[in-house]
C-alpha atoms as a PDB file:
ATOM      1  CA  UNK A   1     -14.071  -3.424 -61.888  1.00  0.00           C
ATOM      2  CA  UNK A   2     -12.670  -6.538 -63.500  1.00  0.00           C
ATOM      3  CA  UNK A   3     -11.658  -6.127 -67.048  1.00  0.00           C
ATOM      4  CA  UNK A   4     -10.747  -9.011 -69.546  1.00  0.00           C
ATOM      5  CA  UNK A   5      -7.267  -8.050 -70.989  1.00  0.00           C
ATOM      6  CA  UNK A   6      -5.219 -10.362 -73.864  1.00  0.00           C
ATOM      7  CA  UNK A   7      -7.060 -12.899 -72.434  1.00  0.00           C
ATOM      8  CA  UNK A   8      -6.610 -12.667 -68.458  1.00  0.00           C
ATOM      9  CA  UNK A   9      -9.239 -11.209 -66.356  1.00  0.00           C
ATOM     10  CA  UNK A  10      -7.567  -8.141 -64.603  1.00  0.00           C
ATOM     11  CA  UNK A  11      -9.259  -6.543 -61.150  1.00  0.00           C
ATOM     12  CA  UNK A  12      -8.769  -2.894 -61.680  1.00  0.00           C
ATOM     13  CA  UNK A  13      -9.331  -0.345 -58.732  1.00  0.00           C
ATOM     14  CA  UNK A  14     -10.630   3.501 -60.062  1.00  0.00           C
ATOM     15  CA  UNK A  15     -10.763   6.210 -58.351  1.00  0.00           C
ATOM     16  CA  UNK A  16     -11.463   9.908 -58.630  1.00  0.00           C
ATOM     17  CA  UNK A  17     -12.744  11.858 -62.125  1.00  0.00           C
ATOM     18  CA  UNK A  18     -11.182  12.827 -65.618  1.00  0.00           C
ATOM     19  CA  UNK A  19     -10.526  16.137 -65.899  1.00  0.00           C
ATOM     20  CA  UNK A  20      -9.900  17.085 -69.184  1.00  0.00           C
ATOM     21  CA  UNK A  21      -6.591  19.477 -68.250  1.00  0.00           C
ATOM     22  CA  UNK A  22      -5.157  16.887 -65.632  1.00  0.00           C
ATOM     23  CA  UNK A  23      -3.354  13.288 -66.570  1.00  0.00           C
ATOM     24  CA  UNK A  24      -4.380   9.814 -65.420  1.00  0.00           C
ATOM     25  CA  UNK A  25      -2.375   8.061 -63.274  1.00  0.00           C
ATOM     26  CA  UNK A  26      -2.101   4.739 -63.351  1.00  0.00           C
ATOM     27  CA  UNK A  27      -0.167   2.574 -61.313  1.00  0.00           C
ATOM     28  CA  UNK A  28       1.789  -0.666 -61.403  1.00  0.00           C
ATOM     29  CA  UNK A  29       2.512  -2.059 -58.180  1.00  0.00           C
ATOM     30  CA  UNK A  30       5.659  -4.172 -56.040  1.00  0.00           C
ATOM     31  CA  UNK A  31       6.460  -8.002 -56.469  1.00  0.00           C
ATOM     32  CA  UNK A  32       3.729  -9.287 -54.154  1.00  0.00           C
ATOM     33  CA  UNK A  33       1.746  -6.653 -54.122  1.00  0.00           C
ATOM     34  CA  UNK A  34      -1.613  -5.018 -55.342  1.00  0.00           C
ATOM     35  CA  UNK A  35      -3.445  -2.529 -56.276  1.00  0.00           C
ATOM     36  CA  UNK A  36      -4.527  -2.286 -52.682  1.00  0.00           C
ATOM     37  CA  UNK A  37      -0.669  -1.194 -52.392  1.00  0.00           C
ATOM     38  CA  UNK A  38      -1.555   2.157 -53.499  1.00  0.00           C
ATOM     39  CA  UNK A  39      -4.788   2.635 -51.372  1.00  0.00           C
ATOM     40  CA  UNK A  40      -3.262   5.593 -49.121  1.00  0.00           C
ATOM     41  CA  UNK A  41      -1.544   7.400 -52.128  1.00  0.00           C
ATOM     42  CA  UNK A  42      -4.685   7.065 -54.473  1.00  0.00           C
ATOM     43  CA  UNK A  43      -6.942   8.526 -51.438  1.00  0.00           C
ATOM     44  CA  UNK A  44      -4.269  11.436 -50.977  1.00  0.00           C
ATOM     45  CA  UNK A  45      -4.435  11.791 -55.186  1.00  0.00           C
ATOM     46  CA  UNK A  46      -7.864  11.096 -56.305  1.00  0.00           C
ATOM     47  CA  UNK A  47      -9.414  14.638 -55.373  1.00  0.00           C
ATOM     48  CA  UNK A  48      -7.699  16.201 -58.096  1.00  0.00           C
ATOM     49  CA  UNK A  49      -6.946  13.180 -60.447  1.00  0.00           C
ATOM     50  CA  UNK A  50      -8.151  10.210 -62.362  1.00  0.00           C
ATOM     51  CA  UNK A  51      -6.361   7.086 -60.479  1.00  0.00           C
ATOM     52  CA  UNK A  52      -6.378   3.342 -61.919  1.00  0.00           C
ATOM     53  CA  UNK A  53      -4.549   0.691 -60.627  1.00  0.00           C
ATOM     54  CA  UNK A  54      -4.590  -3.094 -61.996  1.00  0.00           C
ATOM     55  CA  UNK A  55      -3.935  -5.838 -59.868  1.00  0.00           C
ATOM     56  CA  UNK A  56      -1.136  -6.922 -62.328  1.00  0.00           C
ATOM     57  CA  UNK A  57      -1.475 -11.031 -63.589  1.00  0.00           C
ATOM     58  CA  UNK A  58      -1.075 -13.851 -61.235  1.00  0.00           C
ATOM     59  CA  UNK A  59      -1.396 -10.753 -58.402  1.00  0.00           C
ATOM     60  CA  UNK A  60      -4.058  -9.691 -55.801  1.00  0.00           C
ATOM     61  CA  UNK A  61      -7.960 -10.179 -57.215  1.00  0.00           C
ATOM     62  CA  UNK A  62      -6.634 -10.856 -60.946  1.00  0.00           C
ATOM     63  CA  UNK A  63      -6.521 -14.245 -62.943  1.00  0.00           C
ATOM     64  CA  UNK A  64      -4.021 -16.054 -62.036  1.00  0.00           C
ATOM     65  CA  UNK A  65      -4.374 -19.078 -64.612  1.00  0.00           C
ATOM     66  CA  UNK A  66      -2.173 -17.582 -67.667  1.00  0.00           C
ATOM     67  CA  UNK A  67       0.377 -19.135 -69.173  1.00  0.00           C
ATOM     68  CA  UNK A  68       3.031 -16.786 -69.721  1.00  0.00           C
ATOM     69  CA  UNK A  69       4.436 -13.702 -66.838  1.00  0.00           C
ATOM     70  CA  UNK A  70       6.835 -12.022 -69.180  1.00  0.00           C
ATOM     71  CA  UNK A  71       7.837  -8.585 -69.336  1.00  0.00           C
ATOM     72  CA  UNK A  72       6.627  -7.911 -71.841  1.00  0.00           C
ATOM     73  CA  UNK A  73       3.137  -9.771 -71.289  1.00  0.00           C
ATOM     74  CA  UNK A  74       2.970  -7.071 -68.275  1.00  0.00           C
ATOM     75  CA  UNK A  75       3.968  -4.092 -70.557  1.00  0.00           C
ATOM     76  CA  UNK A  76       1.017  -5.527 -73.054  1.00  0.00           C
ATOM     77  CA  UNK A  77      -1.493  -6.016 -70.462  1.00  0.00           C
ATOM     78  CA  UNK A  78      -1.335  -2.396 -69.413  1.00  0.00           C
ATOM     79  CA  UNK A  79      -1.051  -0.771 -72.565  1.00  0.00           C
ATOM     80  CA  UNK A  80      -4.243  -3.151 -73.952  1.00  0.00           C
ATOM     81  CA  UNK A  81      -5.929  -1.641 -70.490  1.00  0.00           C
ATOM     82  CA  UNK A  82      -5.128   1.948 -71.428  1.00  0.00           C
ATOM     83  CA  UNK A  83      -6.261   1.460 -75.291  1.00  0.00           C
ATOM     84  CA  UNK A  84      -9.793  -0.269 -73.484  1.00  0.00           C
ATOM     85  CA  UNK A  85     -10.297   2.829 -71.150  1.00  0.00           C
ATOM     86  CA  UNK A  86      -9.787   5.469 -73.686  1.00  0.00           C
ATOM     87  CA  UNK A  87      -6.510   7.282 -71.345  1.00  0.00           C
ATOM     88  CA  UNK A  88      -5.297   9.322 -73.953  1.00  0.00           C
ATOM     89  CA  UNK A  89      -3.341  11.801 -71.365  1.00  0.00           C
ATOM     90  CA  UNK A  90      -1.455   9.561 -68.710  1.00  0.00           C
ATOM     91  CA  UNK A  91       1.405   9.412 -66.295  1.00  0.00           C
ATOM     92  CA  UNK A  92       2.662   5.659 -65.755  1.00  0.00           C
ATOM     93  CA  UNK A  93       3.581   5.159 -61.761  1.00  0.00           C
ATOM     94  CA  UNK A  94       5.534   1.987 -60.968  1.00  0.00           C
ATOM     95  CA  UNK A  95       7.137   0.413 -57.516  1.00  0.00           C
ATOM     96  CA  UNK A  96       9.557  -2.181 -57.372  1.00  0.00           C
ATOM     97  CA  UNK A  97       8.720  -4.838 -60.293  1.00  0.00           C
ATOM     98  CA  UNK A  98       6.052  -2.572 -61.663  1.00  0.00           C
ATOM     99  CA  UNK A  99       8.915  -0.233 -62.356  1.00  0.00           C
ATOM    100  CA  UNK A 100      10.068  -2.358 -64.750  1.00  0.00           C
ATOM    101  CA  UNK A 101       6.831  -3.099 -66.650  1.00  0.00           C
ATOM    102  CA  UNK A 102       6.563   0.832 -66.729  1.00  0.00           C
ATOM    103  CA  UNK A 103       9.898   0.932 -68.138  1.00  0.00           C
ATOM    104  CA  UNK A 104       8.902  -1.591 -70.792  1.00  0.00           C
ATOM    105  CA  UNK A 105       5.725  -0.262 -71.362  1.00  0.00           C
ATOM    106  CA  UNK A 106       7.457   3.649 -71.835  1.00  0.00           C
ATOM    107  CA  UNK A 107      10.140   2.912 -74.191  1.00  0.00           C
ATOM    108  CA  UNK A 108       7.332   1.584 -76.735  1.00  0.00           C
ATOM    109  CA  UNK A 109       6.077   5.012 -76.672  1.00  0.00           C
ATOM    110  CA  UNK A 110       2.895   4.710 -76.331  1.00  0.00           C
ATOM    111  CA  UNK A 111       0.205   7.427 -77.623  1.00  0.00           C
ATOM    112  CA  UNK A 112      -0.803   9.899 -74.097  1.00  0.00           C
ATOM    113  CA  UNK A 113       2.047   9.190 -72.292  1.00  0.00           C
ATOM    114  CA  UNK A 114       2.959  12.202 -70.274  1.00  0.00           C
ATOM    115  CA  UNK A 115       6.035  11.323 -67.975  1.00  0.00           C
ATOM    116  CA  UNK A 116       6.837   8.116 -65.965  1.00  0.00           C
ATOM    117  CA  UNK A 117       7.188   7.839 -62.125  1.00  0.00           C
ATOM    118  CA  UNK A 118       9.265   5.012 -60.749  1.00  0.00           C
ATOM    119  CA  UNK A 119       9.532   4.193 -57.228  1.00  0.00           C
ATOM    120  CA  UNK A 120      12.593   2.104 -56.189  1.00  0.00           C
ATOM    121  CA  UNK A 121      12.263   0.345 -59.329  1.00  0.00           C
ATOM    122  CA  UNK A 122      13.505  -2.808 -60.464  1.00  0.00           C
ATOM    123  CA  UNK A 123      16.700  -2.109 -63.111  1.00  0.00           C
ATOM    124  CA  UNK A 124      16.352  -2.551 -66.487  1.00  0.00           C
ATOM    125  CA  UNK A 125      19.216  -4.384 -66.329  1.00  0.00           C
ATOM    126  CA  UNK A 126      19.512  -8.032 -64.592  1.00  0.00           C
ATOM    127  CA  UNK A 127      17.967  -7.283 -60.544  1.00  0.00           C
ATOM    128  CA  UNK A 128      20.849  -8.090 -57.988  1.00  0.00           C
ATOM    129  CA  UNK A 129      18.630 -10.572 -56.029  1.00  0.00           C
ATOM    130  CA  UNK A 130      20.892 -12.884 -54.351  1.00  0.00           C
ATOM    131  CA  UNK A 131      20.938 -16.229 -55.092  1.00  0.00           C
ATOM    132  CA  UNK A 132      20.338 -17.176 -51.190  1.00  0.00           C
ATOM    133  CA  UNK A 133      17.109 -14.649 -50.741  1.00  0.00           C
ATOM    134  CA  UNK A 134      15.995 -16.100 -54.163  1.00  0.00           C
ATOM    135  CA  UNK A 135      16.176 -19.435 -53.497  1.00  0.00           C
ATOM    136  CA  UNK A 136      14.482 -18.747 -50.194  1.00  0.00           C
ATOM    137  CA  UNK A 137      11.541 -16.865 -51.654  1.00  0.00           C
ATOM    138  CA  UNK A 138      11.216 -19.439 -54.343  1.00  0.00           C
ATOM    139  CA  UNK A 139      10.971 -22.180 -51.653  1.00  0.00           C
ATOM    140  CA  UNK A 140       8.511 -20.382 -48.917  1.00  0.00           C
ATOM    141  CA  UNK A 141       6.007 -18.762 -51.779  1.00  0.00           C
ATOM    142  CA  UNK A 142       2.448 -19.220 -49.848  1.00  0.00           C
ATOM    143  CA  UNK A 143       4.046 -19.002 -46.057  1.00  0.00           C
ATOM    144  CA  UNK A 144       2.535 -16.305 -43.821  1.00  0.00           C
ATOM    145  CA  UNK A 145       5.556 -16.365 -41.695  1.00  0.00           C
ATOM    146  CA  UNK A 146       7.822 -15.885 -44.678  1.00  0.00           C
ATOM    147  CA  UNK A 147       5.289 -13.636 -45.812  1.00  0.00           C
ATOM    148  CA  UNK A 148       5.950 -10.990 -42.718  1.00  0.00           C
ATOM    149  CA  UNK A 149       9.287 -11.528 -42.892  1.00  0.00           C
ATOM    150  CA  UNK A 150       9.920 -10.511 -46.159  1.00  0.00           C
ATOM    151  CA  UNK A 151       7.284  -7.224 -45.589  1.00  0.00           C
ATOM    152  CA  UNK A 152       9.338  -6.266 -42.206  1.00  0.00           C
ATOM    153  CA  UNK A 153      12.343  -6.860 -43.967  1.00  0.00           C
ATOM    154  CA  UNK A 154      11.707  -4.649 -47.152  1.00  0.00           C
ATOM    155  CA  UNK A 155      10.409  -1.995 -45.251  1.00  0.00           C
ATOM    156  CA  UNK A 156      13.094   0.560 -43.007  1.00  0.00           C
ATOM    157  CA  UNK A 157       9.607   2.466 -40.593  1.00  0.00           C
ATOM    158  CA  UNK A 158       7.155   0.723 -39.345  1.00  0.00           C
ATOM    159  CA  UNK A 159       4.299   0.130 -40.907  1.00  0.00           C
ATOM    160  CA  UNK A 160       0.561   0.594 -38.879  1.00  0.00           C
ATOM    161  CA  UNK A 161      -0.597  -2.692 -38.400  1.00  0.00           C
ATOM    162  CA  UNK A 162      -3.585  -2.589 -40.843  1.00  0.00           C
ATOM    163  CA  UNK A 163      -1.300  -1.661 -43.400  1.00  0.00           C
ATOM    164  CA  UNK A 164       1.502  -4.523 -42.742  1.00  0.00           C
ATOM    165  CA  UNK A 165      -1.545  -7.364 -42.354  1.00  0.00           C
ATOM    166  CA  UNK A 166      -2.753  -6.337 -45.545  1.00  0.00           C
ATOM    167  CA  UNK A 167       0.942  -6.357 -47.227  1.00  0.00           C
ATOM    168  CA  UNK A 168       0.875 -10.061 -46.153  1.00  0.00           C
ATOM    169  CA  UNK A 169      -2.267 -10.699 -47.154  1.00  0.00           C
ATOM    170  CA  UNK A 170      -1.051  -9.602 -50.829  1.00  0.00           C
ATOM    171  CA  UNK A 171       1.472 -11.558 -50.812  1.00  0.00           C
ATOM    172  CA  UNK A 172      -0.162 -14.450 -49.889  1.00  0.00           C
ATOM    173  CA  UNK A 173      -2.392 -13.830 -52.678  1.00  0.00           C
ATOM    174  CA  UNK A 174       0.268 -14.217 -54.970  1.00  0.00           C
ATOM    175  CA  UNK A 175      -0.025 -16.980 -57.910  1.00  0.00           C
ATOM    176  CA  UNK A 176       3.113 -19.476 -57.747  1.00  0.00           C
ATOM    177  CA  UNK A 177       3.031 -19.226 -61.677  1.00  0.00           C
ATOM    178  CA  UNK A 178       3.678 -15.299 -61.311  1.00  0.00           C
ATOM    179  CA  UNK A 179       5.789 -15.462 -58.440  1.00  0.00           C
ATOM    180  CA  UNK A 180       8.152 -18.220 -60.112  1.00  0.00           C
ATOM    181  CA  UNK A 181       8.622 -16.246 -63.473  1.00  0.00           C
ATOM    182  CA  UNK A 182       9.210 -13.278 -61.620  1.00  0.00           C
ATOM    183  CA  UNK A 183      12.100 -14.502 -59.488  1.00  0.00           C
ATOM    184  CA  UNK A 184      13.508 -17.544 -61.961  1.00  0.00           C
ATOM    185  CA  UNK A 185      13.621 -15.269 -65.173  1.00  0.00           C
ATOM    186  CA  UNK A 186      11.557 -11.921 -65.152  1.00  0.00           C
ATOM    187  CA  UNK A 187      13.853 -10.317 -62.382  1.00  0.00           C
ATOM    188  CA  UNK A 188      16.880 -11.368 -64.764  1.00  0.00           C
ATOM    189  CA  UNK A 189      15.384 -10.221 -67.681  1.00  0.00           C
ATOM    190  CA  UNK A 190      17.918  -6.888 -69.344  1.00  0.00           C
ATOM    191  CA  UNK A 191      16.052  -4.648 -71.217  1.00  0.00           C
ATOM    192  CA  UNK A 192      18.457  -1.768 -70.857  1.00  0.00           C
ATOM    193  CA  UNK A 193      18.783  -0.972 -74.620  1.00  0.00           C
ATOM    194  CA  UNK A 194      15.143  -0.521 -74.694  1.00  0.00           C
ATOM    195  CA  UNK A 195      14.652   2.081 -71.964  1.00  0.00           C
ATOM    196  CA  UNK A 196      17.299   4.305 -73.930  1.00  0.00           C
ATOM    197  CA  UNK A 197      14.461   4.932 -76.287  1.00  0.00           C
ATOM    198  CA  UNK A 198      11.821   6.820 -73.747  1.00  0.00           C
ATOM    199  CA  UNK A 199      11.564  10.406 -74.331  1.00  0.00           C
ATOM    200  CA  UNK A 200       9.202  11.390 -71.670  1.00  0.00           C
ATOM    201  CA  UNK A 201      10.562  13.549 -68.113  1.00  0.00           C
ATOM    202  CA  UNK A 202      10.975  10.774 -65.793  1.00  0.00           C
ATOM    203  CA  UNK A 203      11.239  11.334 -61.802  1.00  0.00           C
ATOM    204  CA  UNK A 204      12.836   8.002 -59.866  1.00  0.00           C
ATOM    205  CA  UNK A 205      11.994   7.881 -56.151  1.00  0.00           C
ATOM    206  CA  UNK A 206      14.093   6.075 -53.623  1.00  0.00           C
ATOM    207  CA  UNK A 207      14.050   5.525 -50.235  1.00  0.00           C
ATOM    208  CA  UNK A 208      17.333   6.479 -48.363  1.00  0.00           C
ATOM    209  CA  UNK A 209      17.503   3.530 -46.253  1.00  0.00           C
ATOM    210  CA  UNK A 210      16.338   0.986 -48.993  1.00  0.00           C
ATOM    211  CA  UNK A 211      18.104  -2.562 -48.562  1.00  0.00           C
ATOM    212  CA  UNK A 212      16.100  -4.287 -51.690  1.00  0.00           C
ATOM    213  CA  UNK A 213      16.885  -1.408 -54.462  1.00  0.00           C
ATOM    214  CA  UNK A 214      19.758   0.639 -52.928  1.00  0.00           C
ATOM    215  CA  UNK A 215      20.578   4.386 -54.643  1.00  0.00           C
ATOM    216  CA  UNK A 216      23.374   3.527 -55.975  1.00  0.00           C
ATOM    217  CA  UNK A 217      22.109   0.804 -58.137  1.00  0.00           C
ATOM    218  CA  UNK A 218      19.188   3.565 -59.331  1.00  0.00           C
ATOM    219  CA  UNK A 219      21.173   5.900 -60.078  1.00  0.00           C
ATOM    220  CA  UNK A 220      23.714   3.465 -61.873  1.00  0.00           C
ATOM    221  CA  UNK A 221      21.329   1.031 -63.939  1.00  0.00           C
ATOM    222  CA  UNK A 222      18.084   3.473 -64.344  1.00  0.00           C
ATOM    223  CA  UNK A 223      18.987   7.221 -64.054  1.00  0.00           C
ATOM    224  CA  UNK A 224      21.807   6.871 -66.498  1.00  0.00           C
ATOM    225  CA  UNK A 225      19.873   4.914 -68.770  1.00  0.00           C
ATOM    226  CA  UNK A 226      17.321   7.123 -69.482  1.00  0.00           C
ATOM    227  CA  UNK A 227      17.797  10.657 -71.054  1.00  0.00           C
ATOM    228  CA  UNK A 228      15.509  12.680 -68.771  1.00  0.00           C
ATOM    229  CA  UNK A 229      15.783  11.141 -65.706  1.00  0.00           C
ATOM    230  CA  UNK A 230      15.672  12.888 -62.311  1.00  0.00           C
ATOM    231  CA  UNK A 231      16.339  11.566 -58.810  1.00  0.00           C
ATOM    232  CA  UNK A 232      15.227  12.449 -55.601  1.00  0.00           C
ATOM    233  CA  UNK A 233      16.103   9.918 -52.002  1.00  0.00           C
ATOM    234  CA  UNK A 234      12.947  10.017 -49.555  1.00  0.00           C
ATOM    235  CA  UNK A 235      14.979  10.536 -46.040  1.00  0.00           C
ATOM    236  CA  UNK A 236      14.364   7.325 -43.946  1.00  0.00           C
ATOM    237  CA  UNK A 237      12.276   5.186 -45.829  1.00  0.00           C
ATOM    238  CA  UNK A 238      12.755   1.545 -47.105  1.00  0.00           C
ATOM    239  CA  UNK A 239      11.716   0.242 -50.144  1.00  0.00           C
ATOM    240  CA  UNK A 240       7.968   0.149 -49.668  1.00  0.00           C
ATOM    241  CA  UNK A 241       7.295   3.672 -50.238  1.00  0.00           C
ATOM    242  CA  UNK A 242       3.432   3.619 -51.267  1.00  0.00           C
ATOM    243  CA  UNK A 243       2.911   1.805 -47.684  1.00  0.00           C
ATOM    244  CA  UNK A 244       5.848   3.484 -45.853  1.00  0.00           C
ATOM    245  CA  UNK A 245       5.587   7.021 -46.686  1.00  0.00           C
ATOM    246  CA  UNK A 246       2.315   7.645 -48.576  1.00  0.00           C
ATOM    247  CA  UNK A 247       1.344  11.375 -48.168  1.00  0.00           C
ATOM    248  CA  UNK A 248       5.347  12.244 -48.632  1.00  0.00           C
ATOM    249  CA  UNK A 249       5.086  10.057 -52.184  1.00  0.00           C
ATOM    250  CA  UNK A 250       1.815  11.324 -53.200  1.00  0.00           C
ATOM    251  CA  UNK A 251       2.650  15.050 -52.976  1.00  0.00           C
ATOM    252  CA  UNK A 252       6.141  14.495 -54.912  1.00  0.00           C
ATOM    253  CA  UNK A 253       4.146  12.592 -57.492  1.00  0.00           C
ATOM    254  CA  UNK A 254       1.407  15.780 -57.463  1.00  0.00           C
ATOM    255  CA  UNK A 255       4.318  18.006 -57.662  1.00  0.00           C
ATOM    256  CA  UNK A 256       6.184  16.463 -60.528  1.00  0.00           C
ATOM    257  CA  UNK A 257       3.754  15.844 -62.531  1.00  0.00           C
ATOM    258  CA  UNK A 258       2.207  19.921 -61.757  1.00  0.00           C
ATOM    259  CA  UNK A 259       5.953  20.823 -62.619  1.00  0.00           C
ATOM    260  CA  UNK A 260       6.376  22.246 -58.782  1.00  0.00           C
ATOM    261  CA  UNK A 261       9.733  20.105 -58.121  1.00  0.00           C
ATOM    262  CA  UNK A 262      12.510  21.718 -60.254  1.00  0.00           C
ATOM    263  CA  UNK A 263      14.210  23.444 -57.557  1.00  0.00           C
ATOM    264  CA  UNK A 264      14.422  19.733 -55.711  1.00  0.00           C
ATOM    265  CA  UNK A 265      15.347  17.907 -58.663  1.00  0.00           C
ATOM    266  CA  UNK A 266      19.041  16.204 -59.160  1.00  0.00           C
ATOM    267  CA  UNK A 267      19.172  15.451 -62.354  1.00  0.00           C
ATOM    268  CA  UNK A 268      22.295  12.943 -63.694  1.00  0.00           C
END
């Protein structure tokens, strides 16, 4: 469905039923991404819960003519979208940049919020892009080569064919407004003293052979940020974990969330 939110018109994917015991998910997806990122986790999830997923401004199917790509902006975007759809009982799932905007979005504590799921999230602190990739995705936004590089690069398996064309397709989809604010500011942006305010269980996924958002840096800038944070490394995997290792992700999202992954956890 396509939604107007604070002014932007947002394509929104839905799947599966409320059920009046079980949460909503709703997810935030990667820097280049959309919600066609979570298409093999939302099939593996939406038999036994309510799955939304925006395609975030200046991303995939959404408007990509607004002015501002703030933070902030993202983090009101998605709480306006919750407040429109009535999701009054609600996990918030975010990858990568979406991470952050679920960070954001979190340490407003927001009404229904249930517990937050990051996957190899951006830091609330200042991302350690450096300056040589950033310049480099700055100046090849809207190549299909760079495109495929920067998928095969952020990913550690191999990704089925269907699923890597369609990561580049995303990508390509990308607005240069979003994808400039993003990488000039957005990425830079340190909302660390904000995060210290979410009260909710949070569970931060990372994949062990990440290059983008190593375990270190999670467990540094996020985990010990937040009060009840847990952390658990996905052997193998890169950083695109919705597209890498979707059935693996969706059952430890399942399980946190059903309160099945205590004996797994490390907390800080």
């Amino acid at each position: 469905m396509r939604l107007e939110v604070n002014g932007t018109i947002l394509n929104i994917f839905e799947a599966g039923n409320r059920h009046q015991n079980r949460p909503t998910l709703v997810f935030l997806h990667y820097f280049g991404g959309s919600s066609d990122s979570w298409k093999e986790i939302t099939e593996f999830l939406a038999a036994d819960f309510h799955c939304v997923a925006p395609d975030l401004r200046g991303f995939g199917a959404s408007d990509n003519s607004a002015e501002n790509y703030t933070v902030e902006n993202y983090a009101d975007d998605v709480q306006t979208l919750i407040t429109a759809l009535k999701l009054e009982n609600f996990v918030l799932i975010g990858h990568s940049m979406g991470g952050k905007f679920a960070l954001a979005l979190a340490a407003r504590s927001p009404h229904g919020l249930r517990s937050l799921i990051l996957l190899a999230p951006s830091p609330p602190t200042p991302e350690p892009i450096a300056e040589n990739d950033r310049k480099h995705l700055l100046e090849s936004h809207g190549s299909r080569e760079a495109a495929a590089e920067t998928v095969r690069k952020a990913a550690a398996l191999k990704l089925p064919p269907t699923i890597f064309k369609r990561a580049v397709n995303d990508n390509l989809r990308s607005s240069e407004n979003a994808w400039r604010a993003w990488l000039e500011r957005e990425s830079r942006t340190d909302i660390s003293a904000k995060v210290q305010l979410i009260t909710v269980p949070v569970l931060v996924l990372s994949g062990e052979n990440d290059e983008t958002i190593k375990r270190d840096l999670l467990k540094r800038e996020v985990v010990n940020h937040v009060a009840k944070a847990s952390f658990i490394s996905i052997p193998k995997a890169g950083h695109l974990l919705p597209l890498e290792v979707p059935e693996i992700t969706a059952q430890l999202i399942a399980d946190f969330i059903d309160g099945d992954l205590q004996s797994q956890l490390k907390s800080k």
